[in-house]
N, C-alpha and C. Protein backbone atom coordinates (compact mmCIF):
# COMPACT_ATOMS: atom_id res chain seq x y z
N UNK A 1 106.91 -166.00 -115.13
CA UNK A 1 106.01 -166.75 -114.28
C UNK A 1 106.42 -168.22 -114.26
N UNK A 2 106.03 -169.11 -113.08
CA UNK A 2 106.38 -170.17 -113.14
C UNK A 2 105.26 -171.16 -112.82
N UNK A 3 105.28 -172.50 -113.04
CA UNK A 3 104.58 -173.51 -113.47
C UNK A 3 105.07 -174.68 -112.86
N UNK A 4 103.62 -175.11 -112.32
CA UNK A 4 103.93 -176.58 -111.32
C UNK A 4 103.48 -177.79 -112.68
N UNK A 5 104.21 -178.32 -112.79
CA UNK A 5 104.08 -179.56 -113.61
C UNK A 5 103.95 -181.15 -112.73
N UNK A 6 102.67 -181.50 -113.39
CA UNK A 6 102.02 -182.72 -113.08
C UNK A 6 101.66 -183.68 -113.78
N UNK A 7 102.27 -184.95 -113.47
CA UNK A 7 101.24 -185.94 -114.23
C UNK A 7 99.78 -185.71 -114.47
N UNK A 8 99.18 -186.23 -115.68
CA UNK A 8 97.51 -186.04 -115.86
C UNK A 8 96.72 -187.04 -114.66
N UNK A 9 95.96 -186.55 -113.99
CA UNK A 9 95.25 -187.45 -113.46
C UNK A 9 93.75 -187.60 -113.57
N UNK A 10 93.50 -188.28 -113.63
CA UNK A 10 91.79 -188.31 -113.05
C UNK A 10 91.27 -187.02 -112.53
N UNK A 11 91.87 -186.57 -111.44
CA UNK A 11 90.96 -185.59 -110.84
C UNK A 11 91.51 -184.47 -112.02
N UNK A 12 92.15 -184.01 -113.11
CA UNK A 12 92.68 -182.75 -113.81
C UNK A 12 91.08 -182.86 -115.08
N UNK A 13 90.94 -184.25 -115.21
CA UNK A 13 89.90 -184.36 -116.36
C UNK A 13 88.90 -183.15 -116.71
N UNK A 14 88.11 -182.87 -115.16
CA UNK A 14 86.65 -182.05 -115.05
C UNK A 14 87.70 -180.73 -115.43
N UNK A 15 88.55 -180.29 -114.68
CA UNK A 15 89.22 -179.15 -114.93
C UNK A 15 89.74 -179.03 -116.57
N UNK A 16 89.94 -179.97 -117.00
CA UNK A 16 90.88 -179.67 -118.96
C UNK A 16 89.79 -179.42 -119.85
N UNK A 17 88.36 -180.35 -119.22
CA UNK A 17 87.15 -180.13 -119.98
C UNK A 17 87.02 -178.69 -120.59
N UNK A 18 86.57 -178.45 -118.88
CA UNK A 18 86.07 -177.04 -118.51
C UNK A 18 87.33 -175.51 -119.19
N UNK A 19 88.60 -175.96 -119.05
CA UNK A 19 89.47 -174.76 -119.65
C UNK A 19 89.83 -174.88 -121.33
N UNK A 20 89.06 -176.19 -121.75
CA UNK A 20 88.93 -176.31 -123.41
C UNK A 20 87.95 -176.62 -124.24
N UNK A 21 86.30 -175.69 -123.50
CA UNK A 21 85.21 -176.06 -123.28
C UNK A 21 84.80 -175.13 -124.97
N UNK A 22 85.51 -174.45 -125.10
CA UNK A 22 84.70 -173.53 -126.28
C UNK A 22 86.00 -172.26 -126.50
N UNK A 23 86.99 -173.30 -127.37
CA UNK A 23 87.90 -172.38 -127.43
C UNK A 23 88.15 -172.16 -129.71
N UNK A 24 88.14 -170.83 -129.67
CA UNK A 24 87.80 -171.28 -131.16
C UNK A 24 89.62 -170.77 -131.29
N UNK A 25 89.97 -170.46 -131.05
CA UNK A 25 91.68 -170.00 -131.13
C UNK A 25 92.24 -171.20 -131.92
N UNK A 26 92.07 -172.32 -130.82
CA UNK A 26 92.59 -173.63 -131.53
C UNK A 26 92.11 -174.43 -132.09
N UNK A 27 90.41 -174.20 -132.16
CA UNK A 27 89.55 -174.99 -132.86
C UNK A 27 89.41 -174.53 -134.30
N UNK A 28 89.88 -173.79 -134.62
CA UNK A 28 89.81 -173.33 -135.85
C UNK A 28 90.86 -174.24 -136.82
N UNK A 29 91.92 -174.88 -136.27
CA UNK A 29 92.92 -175.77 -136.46
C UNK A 29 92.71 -176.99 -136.93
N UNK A 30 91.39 -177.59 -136.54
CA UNK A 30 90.91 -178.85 -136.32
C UNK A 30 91.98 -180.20 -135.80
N UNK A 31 91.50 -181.40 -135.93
CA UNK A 31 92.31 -182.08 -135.46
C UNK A 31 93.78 -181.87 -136.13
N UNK A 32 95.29 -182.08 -134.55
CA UNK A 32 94.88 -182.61 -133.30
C UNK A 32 94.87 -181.74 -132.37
N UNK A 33 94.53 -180.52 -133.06
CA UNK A 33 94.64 -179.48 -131.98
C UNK A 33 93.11 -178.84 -131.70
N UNK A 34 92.18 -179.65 -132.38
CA UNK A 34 90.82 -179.13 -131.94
C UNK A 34 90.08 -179.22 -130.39
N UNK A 35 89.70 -178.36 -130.00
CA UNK A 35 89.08 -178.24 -129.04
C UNK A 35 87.94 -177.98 -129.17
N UNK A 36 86.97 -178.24 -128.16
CA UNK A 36 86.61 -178.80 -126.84
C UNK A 36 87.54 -180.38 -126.77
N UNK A 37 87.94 -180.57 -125.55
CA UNK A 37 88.30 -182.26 -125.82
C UNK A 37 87.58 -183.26 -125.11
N UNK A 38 87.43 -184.66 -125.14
CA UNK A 38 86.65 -185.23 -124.49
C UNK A 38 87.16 -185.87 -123.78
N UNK A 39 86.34 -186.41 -122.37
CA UNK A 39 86.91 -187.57 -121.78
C UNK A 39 86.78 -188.88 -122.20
N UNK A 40 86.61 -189.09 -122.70
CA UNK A 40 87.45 -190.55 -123.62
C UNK A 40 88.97 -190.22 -124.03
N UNK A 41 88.95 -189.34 -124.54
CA UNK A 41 90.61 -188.94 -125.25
C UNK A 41 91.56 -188.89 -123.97
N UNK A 42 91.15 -188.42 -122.70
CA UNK A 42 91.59 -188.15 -121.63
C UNK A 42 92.23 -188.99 -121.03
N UNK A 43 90.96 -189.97 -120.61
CA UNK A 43 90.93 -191.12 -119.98
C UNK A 43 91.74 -192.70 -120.97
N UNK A 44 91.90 -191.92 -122.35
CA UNK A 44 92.81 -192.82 -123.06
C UNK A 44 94.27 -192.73 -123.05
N UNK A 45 94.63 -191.36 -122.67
CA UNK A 45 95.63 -190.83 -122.26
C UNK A 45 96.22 -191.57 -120.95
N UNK A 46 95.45 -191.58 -119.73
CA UNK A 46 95.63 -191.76 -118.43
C UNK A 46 95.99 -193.37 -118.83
N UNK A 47 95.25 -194.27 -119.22
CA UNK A 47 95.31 -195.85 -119.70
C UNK A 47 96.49 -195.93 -120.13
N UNK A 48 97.30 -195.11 -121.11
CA UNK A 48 98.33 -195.51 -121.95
C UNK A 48 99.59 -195.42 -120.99
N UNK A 49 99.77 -194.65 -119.93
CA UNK A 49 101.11 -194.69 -118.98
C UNK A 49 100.58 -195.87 -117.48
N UNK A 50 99.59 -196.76 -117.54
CA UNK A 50 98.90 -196.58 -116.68
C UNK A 50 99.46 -198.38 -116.05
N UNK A 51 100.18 -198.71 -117.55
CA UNK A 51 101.01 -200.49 -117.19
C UNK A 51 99.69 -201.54 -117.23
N UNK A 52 100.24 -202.89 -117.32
CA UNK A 52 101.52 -203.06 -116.65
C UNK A 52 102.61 -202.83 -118.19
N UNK A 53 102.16 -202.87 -119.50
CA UNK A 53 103.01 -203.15 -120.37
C UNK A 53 103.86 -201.17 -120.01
N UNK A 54 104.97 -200.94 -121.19
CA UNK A 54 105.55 -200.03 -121.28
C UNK A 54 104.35 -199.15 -121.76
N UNK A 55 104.56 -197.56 -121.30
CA UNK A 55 104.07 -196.74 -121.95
C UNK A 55 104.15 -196.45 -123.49
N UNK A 56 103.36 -196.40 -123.28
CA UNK A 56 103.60 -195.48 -125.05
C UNK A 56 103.41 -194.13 -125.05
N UNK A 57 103.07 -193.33 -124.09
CA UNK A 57 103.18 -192.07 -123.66
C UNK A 57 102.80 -191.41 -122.15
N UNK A 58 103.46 -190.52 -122.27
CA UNK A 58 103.65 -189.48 -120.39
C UNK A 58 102.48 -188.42 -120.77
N UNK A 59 101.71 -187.93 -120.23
CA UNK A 59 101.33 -187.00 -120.20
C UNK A 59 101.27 -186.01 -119.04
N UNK A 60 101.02 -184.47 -119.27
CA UNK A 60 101.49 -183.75 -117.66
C UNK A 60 100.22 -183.12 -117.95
N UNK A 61 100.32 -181.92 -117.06
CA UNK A 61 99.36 -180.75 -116.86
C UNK A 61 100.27 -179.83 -116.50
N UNK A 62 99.99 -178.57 -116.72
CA UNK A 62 100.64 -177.11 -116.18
C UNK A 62 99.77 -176.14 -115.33
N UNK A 63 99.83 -176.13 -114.82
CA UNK A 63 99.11 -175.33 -113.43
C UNK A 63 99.56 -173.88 -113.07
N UNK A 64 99.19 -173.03 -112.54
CA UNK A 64 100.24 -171.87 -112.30
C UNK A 64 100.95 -171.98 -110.49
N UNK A 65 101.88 -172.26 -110.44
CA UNK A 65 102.54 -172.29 -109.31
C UNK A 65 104.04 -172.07 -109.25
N UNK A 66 104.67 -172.58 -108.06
CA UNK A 66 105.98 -172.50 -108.41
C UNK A 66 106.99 -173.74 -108.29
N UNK A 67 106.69 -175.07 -108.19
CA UNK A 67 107.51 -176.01 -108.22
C UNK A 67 107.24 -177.35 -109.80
N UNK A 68 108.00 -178.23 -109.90
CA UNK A 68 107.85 -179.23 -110.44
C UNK A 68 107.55 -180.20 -109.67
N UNK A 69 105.97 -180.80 -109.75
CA UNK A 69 105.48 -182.30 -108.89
C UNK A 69 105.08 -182.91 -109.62
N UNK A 70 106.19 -183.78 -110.18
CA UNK A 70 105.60 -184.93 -111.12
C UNK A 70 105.20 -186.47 -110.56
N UNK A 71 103.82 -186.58 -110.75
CA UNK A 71 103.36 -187.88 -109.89
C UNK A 71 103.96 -189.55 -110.20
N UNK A 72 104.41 -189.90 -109.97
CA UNK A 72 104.84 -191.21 -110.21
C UNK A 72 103.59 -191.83 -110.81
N UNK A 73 104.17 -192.68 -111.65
CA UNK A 73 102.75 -193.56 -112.61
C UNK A 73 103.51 -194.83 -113.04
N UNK A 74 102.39 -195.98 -112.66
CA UNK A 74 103.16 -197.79 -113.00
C UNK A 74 103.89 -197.55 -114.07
N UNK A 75 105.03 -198.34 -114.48
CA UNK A 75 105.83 -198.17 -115.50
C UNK A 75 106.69 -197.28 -115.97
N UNK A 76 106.74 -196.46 -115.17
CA UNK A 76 107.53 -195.11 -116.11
C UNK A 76 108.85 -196.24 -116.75
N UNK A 77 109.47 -196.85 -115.94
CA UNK A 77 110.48 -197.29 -116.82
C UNK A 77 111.09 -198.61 -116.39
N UNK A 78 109.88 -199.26 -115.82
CA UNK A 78 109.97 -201.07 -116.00
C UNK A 78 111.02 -201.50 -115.03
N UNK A 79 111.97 -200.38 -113.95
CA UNK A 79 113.11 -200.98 -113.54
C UNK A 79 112.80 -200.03 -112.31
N UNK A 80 112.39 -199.17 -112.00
CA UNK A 80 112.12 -198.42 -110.83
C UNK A 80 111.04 -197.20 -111.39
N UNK A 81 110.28 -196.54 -110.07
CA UNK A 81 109.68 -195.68 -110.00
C UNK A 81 110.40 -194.49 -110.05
N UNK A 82 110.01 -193.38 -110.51
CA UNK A 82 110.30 -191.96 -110.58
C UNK A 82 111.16 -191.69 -109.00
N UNK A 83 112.23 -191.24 -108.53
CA UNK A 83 112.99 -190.94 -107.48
C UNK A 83 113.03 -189.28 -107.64
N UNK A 84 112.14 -188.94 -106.70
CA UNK A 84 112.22 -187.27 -106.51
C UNK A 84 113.22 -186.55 -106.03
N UNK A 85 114.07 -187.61 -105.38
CA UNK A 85 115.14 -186.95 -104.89
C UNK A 85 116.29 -186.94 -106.18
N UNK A 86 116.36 -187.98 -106.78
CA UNK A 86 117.47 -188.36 -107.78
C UNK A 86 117.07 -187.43 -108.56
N UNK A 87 115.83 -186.90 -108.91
CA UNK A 87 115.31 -185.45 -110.02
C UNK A 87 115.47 -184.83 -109.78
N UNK A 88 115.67 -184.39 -108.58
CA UNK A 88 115.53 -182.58 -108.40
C UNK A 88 114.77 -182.26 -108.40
N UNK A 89 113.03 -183.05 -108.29
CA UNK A 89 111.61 -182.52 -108.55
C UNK A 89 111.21 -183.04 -106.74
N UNK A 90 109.75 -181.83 -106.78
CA UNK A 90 109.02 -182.18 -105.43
C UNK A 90 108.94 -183.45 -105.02
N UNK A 91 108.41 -183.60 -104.05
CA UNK A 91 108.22 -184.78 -103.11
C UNK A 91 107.09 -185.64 -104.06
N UNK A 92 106.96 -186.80 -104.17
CA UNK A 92 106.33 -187.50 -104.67
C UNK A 92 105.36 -188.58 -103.75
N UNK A 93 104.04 -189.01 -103.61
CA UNK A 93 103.15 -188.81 -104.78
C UNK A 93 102.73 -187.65 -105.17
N UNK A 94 102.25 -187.23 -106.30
CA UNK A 94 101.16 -185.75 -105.95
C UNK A 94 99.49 -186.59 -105.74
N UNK A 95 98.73 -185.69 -105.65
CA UNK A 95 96.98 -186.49 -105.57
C UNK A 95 96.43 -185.66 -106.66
N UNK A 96 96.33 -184.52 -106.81
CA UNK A 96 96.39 -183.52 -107.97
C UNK A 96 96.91 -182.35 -108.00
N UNK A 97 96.14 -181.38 -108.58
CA UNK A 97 96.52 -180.13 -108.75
C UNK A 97 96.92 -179.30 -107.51
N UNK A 98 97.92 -178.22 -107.67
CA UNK A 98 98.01 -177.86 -106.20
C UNK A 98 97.54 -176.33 -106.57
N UNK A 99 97.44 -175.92 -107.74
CA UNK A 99 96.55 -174.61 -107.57
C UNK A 99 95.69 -175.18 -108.44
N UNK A 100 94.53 -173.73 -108.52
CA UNK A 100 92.86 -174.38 -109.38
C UNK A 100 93.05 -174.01 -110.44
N UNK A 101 94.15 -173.70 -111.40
CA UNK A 101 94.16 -173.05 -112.44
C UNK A 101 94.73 -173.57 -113.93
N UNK A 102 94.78 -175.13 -114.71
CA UNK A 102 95.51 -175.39 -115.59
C UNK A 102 96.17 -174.25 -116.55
N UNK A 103 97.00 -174.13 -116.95
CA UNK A 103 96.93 -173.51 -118.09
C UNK A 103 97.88 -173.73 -119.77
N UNK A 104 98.07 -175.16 -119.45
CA UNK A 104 98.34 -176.14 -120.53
C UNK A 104 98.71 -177.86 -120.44
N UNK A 105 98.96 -178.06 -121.25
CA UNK A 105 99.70 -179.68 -121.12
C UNK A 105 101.35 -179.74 -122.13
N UNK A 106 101.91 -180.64 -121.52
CA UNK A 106 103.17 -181.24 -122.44
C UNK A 106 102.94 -182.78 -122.88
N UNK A 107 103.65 -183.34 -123.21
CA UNK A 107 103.63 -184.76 -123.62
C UNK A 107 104.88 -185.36 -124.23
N UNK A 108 104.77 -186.61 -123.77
CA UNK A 108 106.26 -187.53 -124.20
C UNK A 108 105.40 -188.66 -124.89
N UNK A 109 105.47 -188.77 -126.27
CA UNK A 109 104.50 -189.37 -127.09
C UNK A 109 105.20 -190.27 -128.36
N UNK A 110 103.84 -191.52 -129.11
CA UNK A 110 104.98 -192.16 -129.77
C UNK A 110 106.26 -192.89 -129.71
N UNK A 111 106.25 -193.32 -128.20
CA UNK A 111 107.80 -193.77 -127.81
C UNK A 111 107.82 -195.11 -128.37
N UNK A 112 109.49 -194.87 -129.09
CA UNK A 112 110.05 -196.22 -129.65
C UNK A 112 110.98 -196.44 -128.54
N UNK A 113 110.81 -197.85 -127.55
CA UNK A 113 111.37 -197.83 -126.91
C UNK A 113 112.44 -199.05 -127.35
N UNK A 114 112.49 -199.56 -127.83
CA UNK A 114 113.34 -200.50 -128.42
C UNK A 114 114.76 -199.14 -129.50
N UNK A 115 114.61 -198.01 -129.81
CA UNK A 115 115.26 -196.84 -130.57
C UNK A 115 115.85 -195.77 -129.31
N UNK A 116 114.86 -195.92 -128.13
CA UNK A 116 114.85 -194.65 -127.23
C UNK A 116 114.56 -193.39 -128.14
N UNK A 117 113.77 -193.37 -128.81
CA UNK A 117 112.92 -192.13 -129.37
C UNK A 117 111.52 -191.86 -128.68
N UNK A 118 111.27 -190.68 -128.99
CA UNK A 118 109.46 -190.17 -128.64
C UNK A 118 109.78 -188.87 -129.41
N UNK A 119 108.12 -188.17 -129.35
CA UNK A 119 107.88 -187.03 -129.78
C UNK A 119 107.20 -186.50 -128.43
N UNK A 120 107.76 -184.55 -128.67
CA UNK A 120 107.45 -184.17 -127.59
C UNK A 120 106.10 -182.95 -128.35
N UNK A 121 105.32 -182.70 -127.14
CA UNK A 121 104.46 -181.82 -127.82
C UNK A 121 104.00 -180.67 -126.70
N UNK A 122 103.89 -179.39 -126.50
CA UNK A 122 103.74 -178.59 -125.57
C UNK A 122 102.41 -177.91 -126.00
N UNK A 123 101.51 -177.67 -125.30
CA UNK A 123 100.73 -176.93 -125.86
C UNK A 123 100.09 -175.83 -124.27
N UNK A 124 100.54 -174.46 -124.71
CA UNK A 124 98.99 -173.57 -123.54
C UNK A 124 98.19 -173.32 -124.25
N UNK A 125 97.15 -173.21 -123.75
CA UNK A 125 95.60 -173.22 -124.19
C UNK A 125 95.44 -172.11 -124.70
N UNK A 126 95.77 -171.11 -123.52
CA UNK A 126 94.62 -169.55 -123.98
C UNK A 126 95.80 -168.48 -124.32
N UNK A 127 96.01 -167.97 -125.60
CA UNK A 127 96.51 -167.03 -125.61
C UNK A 127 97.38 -166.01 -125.09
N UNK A 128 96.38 -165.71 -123.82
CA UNK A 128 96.73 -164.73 -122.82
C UNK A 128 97.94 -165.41 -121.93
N UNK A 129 97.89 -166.78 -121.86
CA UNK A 129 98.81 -167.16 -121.22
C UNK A 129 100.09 -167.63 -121.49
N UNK A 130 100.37 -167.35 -122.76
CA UNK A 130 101.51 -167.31 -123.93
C UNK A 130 102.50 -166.13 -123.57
N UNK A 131 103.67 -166.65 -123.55
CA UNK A 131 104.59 -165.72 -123.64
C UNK A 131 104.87 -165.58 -122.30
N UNK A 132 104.90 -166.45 -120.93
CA UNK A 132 104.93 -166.26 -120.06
C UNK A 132 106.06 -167.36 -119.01
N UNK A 133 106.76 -168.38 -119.83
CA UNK A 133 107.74 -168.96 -119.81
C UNK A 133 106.99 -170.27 -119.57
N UNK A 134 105.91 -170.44 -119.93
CA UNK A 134 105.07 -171.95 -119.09
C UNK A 134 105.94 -173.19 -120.20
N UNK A 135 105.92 -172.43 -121.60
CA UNK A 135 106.19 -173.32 -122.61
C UNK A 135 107.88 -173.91 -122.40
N UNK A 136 108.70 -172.67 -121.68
CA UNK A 136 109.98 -172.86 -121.58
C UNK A 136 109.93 -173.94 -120.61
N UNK A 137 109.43 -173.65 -119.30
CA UNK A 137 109.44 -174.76 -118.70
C UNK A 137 109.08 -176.14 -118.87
N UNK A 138 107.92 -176.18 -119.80
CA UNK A 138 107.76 -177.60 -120.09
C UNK A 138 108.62 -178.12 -121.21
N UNK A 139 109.64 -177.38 -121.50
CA UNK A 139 109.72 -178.05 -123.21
C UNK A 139 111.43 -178.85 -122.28
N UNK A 140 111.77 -177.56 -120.61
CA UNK A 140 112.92 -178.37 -120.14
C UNK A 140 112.78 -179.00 -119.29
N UNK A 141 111.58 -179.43 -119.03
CA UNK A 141 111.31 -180.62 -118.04
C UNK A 141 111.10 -181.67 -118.98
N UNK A 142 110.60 -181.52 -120.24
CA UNK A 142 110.27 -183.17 -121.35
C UNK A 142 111.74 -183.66 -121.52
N UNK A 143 112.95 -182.56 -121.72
CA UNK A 143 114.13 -182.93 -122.26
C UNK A 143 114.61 -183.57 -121.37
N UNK A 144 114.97 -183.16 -120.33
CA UNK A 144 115.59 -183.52 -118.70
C UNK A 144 115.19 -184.80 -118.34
N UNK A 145 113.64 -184.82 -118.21
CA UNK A 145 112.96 -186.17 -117.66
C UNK A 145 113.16 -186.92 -118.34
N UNK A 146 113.30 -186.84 -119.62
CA UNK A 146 112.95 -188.31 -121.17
C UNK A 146 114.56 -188.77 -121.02
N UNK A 147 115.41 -188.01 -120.45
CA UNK A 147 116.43 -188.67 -120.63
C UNK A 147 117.28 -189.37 -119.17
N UNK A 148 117.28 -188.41 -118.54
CA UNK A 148 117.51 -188.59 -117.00
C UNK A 148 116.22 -190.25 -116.02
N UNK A 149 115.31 -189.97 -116.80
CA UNK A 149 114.28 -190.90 -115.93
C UNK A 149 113.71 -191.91 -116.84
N UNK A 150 113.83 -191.85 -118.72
CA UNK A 150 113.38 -192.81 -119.08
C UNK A 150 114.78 -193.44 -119.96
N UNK A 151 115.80 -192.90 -120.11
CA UNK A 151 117.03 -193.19 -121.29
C UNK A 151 116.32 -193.43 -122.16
N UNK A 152 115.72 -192.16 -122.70
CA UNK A 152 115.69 -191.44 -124.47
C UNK A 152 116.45 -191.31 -124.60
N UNK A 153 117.06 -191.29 -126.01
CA UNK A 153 118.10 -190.50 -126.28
C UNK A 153 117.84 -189.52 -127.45
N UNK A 154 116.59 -189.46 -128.05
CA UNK A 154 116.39 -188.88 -129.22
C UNK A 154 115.33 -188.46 -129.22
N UNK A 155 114.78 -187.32 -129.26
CA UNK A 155 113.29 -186.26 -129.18
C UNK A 155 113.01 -185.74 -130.80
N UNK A 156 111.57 -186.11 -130.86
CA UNK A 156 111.31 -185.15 -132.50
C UNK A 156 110.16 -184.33 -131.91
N UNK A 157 110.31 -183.14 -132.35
CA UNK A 157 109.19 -182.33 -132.39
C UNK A 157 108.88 -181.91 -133.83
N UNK A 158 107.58 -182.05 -134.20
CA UNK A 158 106.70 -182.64 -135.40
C UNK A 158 105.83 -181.14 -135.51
N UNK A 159 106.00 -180.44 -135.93
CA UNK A 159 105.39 -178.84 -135.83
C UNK A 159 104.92 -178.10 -137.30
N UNK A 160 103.73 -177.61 -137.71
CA UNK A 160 103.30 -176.93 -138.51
C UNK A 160 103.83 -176.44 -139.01
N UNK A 161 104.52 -176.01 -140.52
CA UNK A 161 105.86 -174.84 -141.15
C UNK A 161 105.42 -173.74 -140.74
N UNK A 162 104.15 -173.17 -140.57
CA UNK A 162 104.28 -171.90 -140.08
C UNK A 162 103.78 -171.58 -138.50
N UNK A 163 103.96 -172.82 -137.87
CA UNK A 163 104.16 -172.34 -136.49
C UNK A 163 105.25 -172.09 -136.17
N UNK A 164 105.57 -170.98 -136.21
CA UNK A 164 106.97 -169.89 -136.06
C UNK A 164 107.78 -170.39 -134.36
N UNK A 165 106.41 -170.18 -133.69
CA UNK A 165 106.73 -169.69 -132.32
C UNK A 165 107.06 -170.94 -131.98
N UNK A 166 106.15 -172.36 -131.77
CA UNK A 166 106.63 -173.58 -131.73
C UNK A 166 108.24 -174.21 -132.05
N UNK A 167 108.67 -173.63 -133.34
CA UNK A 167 109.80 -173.74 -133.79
C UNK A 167 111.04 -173.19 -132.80
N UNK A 168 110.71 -171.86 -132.64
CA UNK A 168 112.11 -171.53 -131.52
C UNK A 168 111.93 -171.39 -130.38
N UNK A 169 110.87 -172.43 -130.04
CA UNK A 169 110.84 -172.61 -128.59
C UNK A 169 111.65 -174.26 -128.84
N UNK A 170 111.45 -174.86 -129.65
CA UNK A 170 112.17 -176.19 -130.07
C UNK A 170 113.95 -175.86 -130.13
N UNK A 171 114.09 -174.99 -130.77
CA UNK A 171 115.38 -174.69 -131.10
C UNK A 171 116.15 -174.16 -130.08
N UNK A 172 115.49 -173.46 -129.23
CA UNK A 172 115.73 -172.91 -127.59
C UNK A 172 116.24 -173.62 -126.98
N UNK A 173 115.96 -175.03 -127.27
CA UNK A 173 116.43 -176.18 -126.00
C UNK A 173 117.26 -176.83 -126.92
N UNK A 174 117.89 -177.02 -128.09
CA UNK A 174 118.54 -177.90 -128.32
C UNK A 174 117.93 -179.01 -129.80
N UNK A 175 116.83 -178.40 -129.79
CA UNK A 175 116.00 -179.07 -131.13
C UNK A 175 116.90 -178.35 -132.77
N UNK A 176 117.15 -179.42 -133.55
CA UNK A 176 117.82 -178.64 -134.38
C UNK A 176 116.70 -179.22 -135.78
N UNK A 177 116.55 -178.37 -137.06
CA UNK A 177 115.82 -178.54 -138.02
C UNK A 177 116.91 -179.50 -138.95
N UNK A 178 115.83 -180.79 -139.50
CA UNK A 178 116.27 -181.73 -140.16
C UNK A 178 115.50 -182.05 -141.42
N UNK A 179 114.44 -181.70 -141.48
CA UNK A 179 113.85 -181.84 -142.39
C UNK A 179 112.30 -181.20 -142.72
N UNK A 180 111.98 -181.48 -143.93
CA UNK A 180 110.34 -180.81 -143.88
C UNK A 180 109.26 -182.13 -144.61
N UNK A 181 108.22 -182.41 -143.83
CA UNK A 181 107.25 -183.43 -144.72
C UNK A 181 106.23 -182.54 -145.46
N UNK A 182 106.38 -183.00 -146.67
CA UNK A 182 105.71 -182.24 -147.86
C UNK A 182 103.63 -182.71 -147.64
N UNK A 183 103.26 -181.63 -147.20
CA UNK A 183 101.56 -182.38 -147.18
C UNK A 183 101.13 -183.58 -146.07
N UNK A 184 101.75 -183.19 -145.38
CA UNK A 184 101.95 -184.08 -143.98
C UNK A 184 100.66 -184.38 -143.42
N UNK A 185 99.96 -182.72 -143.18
CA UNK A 185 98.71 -182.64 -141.94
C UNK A 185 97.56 -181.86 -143.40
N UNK A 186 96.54 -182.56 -143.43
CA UNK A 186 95.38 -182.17 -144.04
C UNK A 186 94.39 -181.39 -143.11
N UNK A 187 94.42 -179.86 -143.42
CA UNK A 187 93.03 -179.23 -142.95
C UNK A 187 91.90 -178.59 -143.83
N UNK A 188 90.85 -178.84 -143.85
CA UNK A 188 89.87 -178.09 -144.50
C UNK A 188 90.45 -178.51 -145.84
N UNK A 189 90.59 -180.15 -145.98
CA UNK A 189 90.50 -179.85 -147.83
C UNK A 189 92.14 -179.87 -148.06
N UNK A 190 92.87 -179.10 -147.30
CA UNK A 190 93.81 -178.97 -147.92
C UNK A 190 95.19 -179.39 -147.25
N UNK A 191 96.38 -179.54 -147.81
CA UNK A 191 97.39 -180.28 -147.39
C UNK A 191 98.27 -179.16 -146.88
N UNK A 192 99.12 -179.31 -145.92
CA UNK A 192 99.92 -178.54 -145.17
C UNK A 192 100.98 -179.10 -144.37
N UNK A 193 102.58 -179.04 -144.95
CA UNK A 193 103.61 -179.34 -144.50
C UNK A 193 104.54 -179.27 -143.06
N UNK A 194 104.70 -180.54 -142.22
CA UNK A 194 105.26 -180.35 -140.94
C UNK A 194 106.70 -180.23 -141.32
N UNK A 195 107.53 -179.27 -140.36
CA UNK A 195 108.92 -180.02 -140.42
C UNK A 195 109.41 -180.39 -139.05
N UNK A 196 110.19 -180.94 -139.06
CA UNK A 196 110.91 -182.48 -137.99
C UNK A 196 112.12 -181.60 -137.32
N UNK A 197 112.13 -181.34 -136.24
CA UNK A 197 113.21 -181.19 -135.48
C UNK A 197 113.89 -181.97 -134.51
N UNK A 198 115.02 -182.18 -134.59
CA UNK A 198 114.99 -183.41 -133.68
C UNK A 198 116.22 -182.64 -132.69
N UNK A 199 116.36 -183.65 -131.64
CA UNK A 199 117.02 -183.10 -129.96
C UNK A 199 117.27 -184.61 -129.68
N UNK A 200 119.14 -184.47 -129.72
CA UNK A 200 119.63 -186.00 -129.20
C UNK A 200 120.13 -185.31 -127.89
N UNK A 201 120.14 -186.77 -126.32
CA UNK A 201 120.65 -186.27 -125.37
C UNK A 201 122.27 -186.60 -125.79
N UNK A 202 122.93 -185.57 -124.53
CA UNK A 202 124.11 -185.31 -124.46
C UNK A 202 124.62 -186.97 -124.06
C-alpha cells in the first residue's frame, strides 16, 4: 500500500486528536509514545518549523493515498523553499490532507544544524495498519529529504532495545547499529535501554 506524505498542518490537528483519542496499544508505553495527544503538543510542533529562526524540527502526516505532497513551510532551509520539481515530490503548496484517513506521522527532530545531524522518528498508530509499507515509505522520504533538501548529513534513530521491528526498518535504509544507552528511557519505575543507530548520507 502506498502513502501520501504531508507536512503537519493546522487543519491535520482535529484529525491526529481524533485517530489517537483512546489508544491503549501505545499508551501503555507512556511518554513519548503515550497517547491520546494534545493540541498544545501539536500546535508546538507546527511553531517549531514555522521561522523565522531555523527549525529545530519537520514534522509530516501519513495519509492513505498514492503520492508524496510535502507542503512547503518558512525556513525549511534559510536559502530557498522546498522545489517540487528539483524533489521528485507533488506539486506544491498542499492545504491539507488529500484523503480523510491519517494513519501515522514521521519526523526530522533535534536538528544540529551547525553538525548537519537530526533524529528521525516514524511512528503508525494502529496496529492494523503495520506491516503495510507506510513505515518504508516514510523512513525513505526522511533519508532523501534531510539530505537532498536540508544538507544533513548524519541521521540517529534512538529506538527501544526491544523494539525489534523499529530496528530493521532502520537498518533497511542504511541505519547501521553503533551503540546501546544503558537506562536511557524510564517507564513505570523502571529503567530501560535505547540503542543509537546512525545513517550518514552518501
Amino acid at each position: 500500500m502506498t502513502a501520501t506524505i504531508q507536512a503537519l498542518a493546522q487543519a491535520h490537528i482535529p484529525q491526529i486528536l481524533a485517530a489517537c483519542a483512546d489508544w491503549y496499544e501505545l499508551a501503555q508505553h507512556g511518554p513519548p509514545y503515550w497517547r491520546p495527544r494534545s493540541q498544545a503538543e501539536l500546535e508546538r510542533k507546527l511553531a517549531a518549523s514555522a521561522g523565522p529562526q531555523l527549525a529545530t524540527e519537520y514534522n509530516f502526516v501519513l495519509t492513505e493515498g498514492s503520492a508524496v505532497d510535502v507542503q512547503a513551510a518558512t525556513g525549511i532551509n534559510r536559502e530557498s523553499q522546498l522545489d517540487a520539481r528539483t524533489a521528485g515530490y507533488a506539486d506544491l503548496p498542499s492545504e491539507g490532507p488529500k484523503t480523510p484517513r491519517l494513519v501515522g506521522e514521521c519526523s526530522l527532530h533535534t536538528i544540529d544544524w551547525r553538525n548537519r545531524v537530526a533524529q528521525v522518528g516514524v511512528c503508525i498508530w494502529n496496529p492494523n495498519d503495520r506491516h503495510h509499507g507506510y513505515g518504508q515509505q516514510a523512513m525513505k522520504f526522511l533519508t532523501e529529504w534531510s539530505a537532498e533538501q536540508l544538507g544533513l548529513q548524519r541521521l540517529e534513530a534512538w529506538i527501544l532495545a526491544n523494539n525489534v521491528a523499529s530496528q530493521q526498518l532502520a537498518t533497511r535504509f542504511g541505519f547501521e547499529y553503533e551503540g546501546r544507552l544503558r537506562g536511557r528511557y524510564q517507564l513505570n519505575g523502571e529503567r530501560h535501554d535505547v540503542e543509537i543507530l546512525g545513517w550518514m548520507a552518501a
